[in-house]
N, C-alpha and C. Protein backbone atom coordinates (compact mmCIF):
# COMPACT_ATOMS: atom_id res chain seq x y z
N UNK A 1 89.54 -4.54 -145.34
CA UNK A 1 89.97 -5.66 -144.54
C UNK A 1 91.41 -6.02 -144.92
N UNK A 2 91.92 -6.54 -144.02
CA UNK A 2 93.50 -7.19 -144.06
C UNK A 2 93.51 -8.51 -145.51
N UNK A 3 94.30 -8.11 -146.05
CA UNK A 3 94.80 -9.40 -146.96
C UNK A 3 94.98 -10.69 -146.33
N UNK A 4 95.12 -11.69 -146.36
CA UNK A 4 95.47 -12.80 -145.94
C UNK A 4 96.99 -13.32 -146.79
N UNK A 5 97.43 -14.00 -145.96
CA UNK A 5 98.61 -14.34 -146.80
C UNK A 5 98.54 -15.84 -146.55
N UNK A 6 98.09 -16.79 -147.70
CA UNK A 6 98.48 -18.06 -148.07
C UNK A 6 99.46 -19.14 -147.15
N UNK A 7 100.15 -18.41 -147.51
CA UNK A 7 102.10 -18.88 -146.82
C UNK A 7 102.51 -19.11 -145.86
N UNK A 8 101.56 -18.10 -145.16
CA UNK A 8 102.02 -17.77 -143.55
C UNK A 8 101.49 -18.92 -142.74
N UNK A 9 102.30 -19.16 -141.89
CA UNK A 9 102.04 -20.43 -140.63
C UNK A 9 101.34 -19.30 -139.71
N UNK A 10 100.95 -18.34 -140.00
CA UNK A 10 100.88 -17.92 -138.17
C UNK A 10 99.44 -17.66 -138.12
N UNK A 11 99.19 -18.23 -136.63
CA UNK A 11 97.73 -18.08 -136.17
C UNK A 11 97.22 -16.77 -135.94
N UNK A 12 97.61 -15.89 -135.64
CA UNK A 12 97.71 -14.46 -135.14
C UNK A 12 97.11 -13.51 -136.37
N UNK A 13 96.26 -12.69 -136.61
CA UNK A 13 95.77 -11.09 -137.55
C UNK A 13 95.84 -10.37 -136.86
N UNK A 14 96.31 -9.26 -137.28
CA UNK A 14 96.03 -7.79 -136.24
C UNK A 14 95.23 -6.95 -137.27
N UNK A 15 94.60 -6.12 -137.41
CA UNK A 15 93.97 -5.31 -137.85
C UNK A 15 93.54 -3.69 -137.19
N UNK A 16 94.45 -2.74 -137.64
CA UNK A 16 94.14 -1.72 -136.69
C UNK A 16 93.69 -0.50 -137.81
N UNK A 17 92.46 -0.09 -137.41
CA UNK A 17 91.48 0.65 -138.06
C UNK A 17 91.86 2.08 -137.67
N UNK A 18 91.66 3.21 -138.78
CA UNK A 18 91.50 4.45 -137.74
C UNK A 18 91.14 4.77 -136.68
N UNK A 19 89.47 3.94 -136.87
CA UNK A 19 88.92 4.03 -135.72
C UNK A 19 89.04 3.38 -134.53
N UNK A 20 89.78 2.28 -134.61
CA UNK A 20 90.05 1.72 -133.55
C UNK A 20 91.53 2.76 -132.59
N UNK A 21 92.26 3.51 -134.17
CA UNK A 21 93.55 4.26 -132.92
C UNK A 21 92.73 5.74 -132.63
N UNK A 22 91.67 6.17 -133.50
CA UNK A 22 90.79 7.16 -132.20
C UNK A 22 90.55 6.93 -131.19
N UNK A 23 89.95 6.00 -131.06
CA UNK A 23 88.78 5.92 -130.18
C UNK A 23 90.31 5.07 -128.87
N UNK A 24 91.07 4.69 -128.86
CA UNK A 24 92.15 4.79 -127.95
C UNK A 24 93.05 5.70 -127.86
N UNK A 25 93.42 6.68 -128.53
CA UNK A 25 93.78 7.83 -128.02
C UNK A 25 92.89 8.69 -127.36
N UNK A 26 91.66 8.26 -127.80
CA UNK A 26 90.40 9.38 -127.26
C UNK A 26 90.68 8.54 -125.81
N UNK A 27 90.21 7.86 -125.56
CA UNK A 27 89.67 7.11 -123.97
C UNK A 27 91.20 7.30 -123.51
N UNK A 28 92.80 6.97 -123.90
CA UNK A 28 93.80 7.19 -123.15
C UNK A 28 93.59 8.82 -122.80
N UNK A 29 93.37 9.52 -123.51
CA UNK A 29 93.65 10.72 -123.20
C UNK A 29 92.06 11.49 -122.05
N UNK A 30 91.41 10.82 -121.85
CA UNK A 30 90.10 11.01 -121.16
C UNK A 30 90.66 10.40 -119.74
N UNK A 31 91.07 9.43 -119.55
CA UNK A 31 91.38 8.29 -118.77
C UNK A 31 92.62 9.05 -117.79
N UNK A 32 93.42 9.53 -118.40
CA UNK A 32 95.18 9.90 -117.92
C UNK A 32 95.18 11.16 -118.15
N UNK A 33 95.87 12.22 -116.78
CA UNK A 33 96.09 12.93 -116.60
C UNK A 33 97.63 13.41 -117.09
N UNK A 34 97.73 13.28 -118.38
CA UNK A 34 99.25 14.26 -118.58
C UNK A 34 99.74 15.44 -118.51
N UNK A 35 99.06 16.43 -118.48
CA UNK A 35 99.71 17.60 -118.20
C UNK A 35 100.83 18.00 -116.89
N UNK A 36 100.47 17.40 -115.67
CA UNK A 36 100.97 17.46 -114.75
C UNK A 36 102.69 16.60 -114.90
N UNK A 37 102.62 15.55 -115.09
CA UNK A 37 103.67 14.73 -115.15
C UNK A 37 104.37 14.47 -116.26
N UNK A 38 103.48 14.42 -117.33
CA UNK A 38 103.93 13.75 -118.68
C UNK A 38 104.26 12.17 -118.63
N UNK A 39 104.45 11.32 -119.14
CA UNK A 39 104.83 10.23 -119.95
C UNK A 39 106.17 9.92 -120.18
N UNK A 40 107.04 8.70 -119.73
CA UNK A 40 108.14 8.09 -119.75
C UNK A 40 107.85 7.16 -121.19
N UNK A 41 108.69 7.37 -121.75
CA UNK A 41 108.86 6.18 -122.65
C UNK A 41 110.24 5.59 -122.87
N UNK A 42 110.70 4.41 -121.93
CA UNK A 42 112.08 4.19 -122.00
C UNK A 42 112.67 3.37 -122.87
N UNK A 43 113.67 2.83 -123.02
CA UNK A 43 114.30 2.34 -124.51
C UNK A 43 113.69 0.68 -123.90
N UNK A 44 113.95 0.37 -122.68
CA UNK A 44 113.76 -1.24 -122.13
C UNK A 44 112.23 -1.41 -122.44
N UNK A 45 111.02 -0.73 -123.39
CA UNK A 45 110.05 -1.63 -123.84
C UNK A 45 110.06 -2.30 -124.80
N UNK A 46 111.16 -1.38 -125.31
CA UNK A 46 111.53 -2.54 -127.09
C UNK A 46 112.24 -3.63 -126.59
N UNK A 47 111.48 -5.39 -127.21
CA UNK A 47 112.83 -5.95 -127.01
C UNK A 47 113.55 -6.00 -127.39
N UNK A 48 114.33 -6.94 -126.66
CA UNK A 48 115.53 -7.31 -127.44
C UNK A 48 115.43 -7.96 -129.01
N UNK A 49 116.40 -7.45 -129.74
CA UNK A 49 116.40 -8.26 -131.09
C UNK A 49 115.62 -7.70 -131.83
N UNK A 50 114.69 -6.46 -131.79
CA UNK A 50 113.62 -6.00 -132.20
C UNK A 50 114.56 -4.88 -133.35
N UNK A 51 114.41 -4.65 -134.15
CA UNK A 51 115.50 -3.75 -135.40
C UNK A 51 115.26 -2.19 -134.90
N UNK A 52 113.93 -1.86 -133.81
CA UNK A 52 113.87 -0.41 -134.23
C UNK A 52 114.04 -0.31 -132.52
N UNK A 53 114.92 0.75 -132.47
CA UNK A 53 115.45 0.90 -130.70
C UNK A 53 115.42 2.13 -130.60
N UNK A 54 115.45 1.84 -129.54
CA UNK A 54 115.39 3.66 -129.24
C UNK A 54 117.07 4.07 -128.69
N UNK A 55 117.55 4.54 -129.70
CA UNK A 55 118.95 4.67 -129.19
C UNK A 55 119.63 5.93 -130.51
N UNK A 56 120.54 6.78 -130.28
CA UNK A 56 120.83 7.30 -130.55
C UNK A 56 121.01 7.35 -132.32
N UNK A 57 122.02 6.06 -132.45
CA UNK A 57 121.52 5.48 -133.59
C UNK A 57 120.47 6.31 -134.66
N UNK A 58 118.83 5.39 -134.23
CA UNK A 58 117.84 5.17 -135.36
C UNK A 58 117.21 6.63 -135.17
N UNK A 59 117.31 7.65 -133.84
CA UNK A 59 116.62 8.13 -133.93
C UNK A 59 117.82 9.63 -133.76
N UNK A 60 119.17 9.31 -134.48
CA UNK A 60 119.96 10.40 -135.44
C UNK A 60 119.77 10.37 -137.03
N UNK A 61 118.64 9.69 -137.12
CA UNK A 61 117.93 9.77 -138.39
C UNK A 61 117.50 10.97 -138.84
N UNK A 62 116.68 11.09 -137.64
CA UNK A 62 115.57 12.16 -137.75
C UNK A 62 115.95 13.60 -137.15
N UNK A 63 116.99 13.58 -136.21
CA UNK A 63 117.75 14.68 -135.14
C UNK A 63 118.78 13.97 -135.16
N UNK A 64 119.88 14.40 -136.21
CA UNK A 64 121.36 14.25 -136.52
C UNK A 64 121.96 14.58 -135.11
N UNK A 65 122.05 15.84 -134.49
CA UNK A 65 122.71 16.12 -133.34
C UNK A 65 122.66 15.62 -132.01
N UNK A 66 122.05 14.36 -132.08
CA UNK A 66 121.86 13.28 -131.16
C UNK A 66 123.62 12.45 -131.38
N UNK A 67 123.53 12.04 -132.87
CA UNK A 67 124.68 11.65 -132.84
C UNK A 67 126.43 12.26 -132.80
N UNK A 68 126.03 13.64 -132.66
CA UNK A 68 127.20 14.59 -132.72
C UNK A 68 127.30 14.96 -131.06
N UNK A 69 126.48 15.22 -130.35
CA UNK A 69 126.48 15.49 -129.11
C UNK A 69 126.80 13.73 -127.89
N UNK A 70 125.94 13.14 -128.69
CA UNK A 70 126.07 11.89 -127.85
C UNK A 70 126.62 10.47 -127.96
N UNK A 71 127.12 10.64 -129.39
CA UNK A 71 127.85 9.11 -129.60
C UNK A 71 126.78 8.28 -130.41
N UNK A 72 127.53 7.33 -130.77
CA UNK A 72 126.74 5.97 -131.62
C UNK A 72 126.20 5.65 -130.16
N UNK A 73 125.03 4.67 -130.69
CA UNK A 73 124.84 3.77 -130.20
C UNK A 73 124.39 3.86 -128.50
N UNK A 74 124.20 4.75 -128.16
CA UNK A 74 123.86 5.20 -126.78
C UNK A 74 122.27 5.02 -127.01
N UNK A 75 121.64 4.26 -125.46
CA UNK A 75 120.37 4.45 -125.11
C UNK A 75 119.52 5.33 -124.97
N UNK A 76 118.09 5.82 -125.15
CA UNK A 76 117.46 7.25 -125.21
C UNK A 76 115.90 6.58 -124.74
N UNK A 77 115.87 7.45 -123.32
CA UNK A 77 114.77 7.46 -122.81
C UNK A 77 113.95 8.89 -122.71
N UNK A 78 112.68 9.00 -123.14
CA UNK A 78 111.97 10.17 -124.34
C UNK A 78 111.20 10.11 -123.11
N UNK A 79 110.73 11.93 -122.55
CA UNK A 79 110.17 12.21 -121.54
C UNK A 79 108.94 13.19 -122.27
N UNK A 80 107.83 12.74 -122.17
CA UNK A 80 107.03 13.95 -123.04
C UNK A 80 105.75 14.32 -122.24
N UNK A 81 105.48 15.57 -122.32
CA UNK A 81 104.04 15.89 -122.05
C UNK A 81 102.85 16.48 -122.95
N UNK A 82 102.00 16.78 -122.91
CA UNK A 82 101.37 16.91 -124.13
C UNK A 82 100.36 18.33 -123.32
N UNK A 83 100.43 19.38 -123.95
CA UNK A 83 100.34 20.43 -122.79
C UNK A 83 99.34 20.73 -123.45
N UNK A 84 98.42 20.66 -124.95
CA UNK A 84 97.20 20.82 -125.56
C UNK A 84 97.37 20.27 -126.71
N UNK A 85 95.62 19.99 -127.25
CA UNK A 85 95.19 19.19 -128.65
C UNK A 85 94.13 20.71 -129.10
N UNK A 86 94.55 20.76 -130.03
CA UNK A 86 93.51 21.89 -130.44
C UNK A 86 93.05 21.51 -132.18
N UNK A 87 92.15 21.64 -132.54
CA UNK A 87 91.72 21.49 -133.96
C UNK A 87 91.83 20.56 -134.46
N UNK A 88 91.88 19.20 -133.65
CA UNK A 88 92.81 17.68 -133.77
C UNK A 88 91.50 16.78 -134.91
């Protein structure tokens, strides 16, 4: 179970279990047809003010040549499909 923290003013717990991110990847992926189209994930779901963006930036962390090909600080909208799960 989640710790509690004393301190905190906030009404709000989240608690997310393995089983709770199976069993929603299981039913998203039962539910939605990706192979055909794939999945948009654009930078405008993060909000504003939020530290982790999807922008050239945070994610020349991980793929440097984001920032050599495309500049600081440029927006990045991630197009993916998922074409098989095998041995998952």
């Amino acid at each position: 179970m989640p710790a509690t923290d004393l301190k905190s003013s906030s009404k709000v717990k989240v608690f997310a279990s393995d089983y709770m991110l199976d069993s929603f990847t299981s039913a998203l992926f039962k539910t939605n047809d990706f192979s055909q189209y794939g999945m948009w994930l654009n930078h405008t779901i993060i909000p504003e003010g939020h530290p982790i963006k999807l922008s050239t930036d945070v994610l020349g962390i991980f793929f440097p040549s984001l920032l050599v090909n495309f500049g600081k600080n440029k927006n990045i909208d991630i197009h993916f499909e998922v074409r098989a799960i095998k041995n998952f």
